[in-house]
Each structure stands twice: as C-alpha cells, then as structure tokens.
C-alpha atoms as a PDB file:
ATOM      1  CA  UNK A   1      29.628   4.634  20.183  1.00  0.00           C
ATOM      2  CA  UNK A   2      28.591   1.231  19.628  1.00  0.00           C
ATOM      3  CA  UNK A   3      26.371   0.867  22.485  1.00  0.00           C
ATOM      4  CA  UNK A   4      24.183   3.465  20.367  1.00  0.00           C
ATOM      5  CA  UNK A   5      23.584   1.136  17.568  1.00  0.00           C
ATOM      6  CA  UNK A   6      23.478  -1.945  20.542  1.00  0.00           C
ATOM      7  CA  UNK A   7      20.716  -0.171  22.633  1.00  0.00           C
ATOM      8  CA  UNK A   8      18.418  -0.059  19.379  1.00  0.00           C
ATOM      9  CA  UNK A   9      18.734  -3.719  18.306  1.00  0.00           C
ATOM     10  CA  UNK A  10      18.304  -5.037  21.844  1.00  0.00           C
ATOM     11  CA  UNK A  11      15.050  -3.544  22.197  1.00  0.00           C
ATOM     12  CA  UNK A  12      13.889  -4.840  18.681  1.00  0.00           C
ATOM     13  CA  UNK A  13      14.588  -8.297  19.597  1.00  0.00           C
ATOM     14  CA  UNK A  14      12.908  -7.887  23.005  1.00  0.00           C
ATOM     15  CA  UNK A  15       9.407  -7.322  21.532  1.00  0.00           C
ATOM     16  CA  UNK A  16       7.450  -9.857  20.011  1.00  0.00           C
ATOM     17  CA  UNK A  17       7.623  -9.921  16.590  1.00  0.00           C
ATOM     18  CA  UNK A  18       4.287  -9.268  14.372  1.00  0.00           C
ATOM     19  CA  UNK A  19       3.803 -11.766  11.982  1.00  0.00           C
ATOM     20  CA  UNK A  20       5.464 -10.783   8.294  1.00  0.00           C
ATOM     21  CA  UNK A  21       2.776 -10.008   5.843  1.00  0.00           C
ATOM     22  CA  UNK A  22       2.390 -11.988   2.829  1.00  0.00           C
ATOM     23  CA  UNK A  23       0.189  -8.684   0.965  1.00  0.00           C
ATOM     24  CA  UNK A  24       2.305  -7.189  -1.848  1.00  0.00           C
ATOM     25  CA  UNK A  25       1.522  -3.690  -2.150  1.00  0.00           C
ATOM     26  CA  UNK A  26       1.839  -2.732  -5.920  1.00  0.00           C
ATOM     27  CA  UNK A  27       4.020  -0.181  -6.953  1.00  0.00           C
ATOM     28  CA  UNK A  28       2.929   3.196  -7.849  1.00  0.00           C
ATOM     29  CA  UNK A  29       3.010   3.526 -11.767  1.00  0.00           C
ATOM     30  CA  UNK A  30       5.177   6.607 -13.259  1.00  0.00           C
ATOM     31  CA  UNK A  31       3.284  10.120 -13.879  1.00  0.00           C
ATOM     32  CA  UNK A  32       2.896  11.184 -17.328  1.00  0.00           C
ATOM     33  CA  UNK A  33       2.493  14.348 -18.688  1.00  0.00           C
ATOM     34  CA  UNK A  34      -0.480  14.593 -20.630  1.00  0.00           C
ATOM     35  CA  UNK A  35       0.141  17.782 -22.648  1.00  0.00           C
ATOM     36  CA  UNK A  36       3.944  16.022 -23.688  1.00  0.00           C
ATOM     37  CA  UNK A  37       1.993  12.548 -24.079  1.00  0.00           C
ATOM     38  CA  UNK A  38       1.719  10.265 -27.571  1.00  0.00           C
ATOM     39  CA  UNK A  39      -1.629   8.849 -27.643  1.00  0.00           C
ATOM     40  CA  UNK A  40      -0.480   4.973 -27.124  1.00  0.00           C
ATOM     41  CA  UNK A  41       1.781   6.841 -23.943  1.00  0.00           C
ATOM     42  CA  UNK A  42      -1.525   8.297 -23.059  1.00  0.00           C
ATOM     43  CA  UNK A  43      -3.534   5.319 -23.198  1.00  0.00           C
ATOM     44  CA  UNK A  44      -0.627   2.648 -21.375  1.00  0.00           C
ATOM     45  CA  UNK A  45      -0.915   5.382 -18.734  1.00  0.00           C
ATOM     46  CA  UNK A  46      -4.512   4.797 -18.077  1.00  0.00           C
ATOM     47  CA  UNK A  47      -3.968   1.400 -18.139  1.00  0.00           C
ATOM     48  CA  UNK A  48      -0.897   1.390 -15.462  1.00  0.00           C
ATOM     49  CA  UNK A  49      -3.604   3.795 -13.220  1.00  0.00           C
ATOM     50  CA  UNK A  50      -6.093   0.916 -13.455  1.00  0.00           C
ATOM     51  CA  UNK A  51      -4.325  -1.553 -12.855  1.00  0.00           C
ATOM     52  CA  UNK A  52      -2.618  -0.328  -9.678  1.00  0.00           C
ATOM     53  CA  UNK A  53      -6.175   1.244  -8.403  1.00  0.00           C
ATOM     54  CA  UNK A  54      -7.547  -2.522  -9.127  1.00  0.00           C
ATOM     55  CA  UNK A  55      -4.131  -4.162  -7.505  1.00  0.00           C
ATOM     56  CA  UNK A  56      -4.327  -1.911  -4.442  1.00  0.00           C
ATOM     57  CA  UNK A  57      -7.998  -2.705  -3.975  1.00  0.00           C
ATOM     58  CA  UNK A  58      -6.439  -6.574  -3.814  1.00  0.00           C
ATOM     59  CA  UNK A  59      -3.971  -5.529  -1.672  1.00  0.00           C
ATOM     60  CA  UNK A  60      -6.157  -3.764   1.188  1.00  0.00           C
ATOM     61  CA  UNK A  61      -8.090  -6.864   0.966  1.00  0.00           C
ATOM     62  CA  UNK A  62      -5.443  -8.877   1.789  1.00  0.00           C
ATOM     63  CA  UNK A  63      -4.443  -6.881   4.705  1.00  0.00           C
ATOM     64  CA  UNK A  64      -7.868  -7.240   6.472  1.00  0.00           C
ATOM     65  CA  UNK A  65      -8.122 -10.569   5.486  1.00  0.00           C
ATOM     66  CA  UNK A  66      -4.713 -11.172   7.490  1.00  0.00           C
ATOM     67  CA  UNK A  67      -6.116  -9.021  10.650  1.00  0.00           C
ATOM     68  CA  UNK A  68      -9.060 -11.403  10.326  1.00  0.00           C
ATOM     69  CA  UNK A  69      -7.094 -14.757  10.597  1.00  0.00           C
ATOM     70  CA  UNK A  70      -4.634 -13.391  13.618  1.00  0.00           C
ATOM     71  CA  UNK A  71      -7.531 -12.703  15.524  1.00  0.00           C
ATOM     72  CA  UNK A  72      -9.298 -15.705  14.689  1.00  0.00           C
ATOM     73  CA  UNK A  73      -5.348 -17.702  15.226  1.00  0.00           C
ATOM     74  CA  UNK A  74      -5.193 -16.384  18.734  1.00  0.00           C
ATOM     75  CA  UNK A  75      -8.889 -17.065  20.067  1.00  0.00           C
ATOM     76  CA  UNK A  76      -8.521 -20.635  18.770  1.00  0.00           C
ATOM     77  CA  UNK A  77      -4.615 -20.568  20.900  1.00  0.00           C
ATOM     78  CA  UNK A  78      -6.513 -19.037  23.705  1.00  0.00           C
ATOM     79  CA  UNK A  79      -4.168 -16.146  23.400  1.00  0.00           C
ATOM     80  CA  UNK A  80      -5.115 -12.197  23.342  1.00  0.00           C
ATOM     81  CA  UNK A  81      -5.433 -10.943  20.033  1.00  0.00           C
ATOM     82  CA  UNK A  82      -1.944  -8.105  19.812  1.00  0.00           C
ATOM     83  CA  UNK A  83      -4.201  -4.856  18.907  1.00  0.00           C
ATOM     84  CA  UNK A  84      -1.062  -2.990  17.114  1.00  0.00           C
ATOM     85  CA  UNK A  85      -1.703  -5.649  14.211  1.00  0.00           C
ATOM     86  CA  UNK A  86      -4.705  -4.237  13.214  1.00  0.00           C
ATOM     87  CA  UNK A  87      -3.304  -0.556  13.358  1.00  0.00           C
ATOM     88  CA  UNK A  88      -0.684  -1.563  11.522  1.00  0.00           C
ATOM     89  CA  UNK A  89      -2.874  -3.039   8.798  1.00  0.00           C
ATOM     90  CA  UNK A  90      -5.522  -0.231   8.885  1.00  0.00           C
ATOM     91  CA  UNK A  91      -2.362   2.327   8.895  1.00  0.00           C
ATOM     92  CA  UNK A  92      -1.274   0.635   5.655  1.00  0.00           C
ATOM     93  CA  UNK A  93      -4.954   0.431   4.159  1.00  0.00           C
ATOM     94  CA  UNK A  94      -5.228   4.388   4.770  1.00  0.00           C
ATOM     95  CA  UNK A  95      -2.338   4.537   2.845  1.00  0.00           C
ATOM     96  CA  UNK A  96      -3.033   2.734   0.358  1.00  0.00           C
ATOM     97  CA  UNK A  97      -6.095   4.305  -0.574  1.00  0.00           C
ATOM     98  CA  UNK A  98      -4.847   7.742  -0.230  1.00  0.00           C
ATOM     99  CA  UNK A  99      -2.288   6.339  -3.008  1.00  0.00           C
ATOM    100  CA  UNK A 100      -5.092   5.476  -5.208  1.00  0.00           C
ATOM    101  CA  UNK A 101      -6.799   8.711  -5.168  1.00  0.00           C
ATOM    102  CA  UNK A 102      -3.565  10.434  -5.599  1.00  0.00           C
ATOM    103  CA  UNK A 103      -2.994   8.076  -8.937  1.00  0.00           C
ATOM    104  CA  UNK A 104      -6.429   8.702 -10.473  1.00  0.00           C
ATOM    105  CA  UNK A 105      -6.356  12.003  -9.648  1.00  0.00           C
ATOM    106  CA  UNK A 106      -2.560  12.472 -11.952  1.00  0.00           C
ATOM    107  CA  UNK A 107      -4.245  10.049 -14.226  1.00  0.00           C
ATOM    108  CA  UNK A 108      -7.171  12.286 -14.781  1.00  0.00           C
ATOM    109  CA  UNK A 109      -5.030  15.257 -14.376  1.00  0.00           C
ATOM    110  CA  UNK A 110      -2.943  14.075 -16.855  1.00  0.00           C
ATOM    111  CA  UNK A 111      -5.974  13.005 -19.427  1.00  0.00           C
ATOM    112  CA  UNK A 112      -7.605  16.392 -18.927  1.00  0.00           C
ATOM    113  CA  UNK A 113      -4.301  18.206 -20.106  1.00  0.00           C
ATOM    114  CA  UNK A 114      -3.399  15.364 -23.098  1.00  0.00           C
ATOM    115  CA  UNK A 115      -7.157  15.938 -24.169  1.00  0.00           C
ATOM    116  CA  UNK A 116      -6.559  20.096 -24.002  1.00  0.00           C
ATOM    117  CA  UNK A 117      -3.143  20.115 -25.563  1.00  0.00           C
ATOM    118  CA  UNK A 118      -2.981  20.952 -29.532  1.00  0.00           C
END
C-alpha cells in the first residue's frame, strides 16, 4: 500500500519543476440575489463584480508577462524555452476570463432582477 502513494511522489520529483508563479488570481466575489437585494447590497455587489473583472484583467497580465520573461530567461541561458509553461499560463488565462464573463453575467443577472423586483 505505500508504494501507491511512493510511485506518485517519485515521479513528481523526477520532473523539472516549473517555476512558482508570483500572479494572484483574485477570488471570485459572492452571488447576490437581486430580487432579495437592499440597494447598498445591490450596489457593493457591483462594486465586488468590478473589481474582480478589473483584478482578473491584472492577473492575466501578469501571467503573460511571466511566459514572456521565461522565454526571454532561457534564450539569454542558452536553454530551450519548456513549452508546457505557456499552456499552463494560457490554460489559466482561459480560465480566468471565462470567470469574468460568468461574474458580469450574475452581476447583470442579478441587477436585471433587483431592478424588476417590487
């Protein structure tokens, strides 16, 4: 049994390790219910939606600025640039944006049925 849980952690350390990111990826804000909304709920809820569209936009950024500077890091080493960085990065970016649209479309969701509500 514990060469099941040894296999696993041998091959981990075998691989070169990617480089740790130093992007923060902001944490989706909580979904509010528009029709059940005050109207200072409503409007901090708007705000928490633009600020994590704005912080994810800053975040994607920083991701492709960090795919820039490995491959820039290993041409000036001399060394082959290690492709699954950039997939990794563009994986998270894709991601990332679907996020956003998902959190402006709640937001507006959420708007629409605050706006609607008696």
């Amino acid at each position: 049994m514990r060469f099941v849980f040894l296999i696993p952690a041998l091959l981990l350390c075998a691989t070169p390790a990617l480089a740790q990111s130093n992007c923060v990826e902001p944490q989706r804000p909580m979904a509010v219910r528009g029709n059940q909304a005050s109207p200072d709920r409503m409007r901090a809820a708007m705000a928490e939606a633009r600020r994590f569209i704005a912080q994810s936009s800053v975040y994607q950024e920083c991701l492709l600025r960090e795919v820039e500077a490995a491959k820039a890091q290993a041409a000036a080493a001399g060394q082959p640039f290690e492709p699954m960085i950039e997939t990794s990065a563009r994986y998270k970016v894709e991601a990332s944006k679907k996020a956003q649209e998902r959190v402006g479309a709640a937001a507006n969701g959420a708007l629409t049925d605050f706006k609607n509500h008696p």
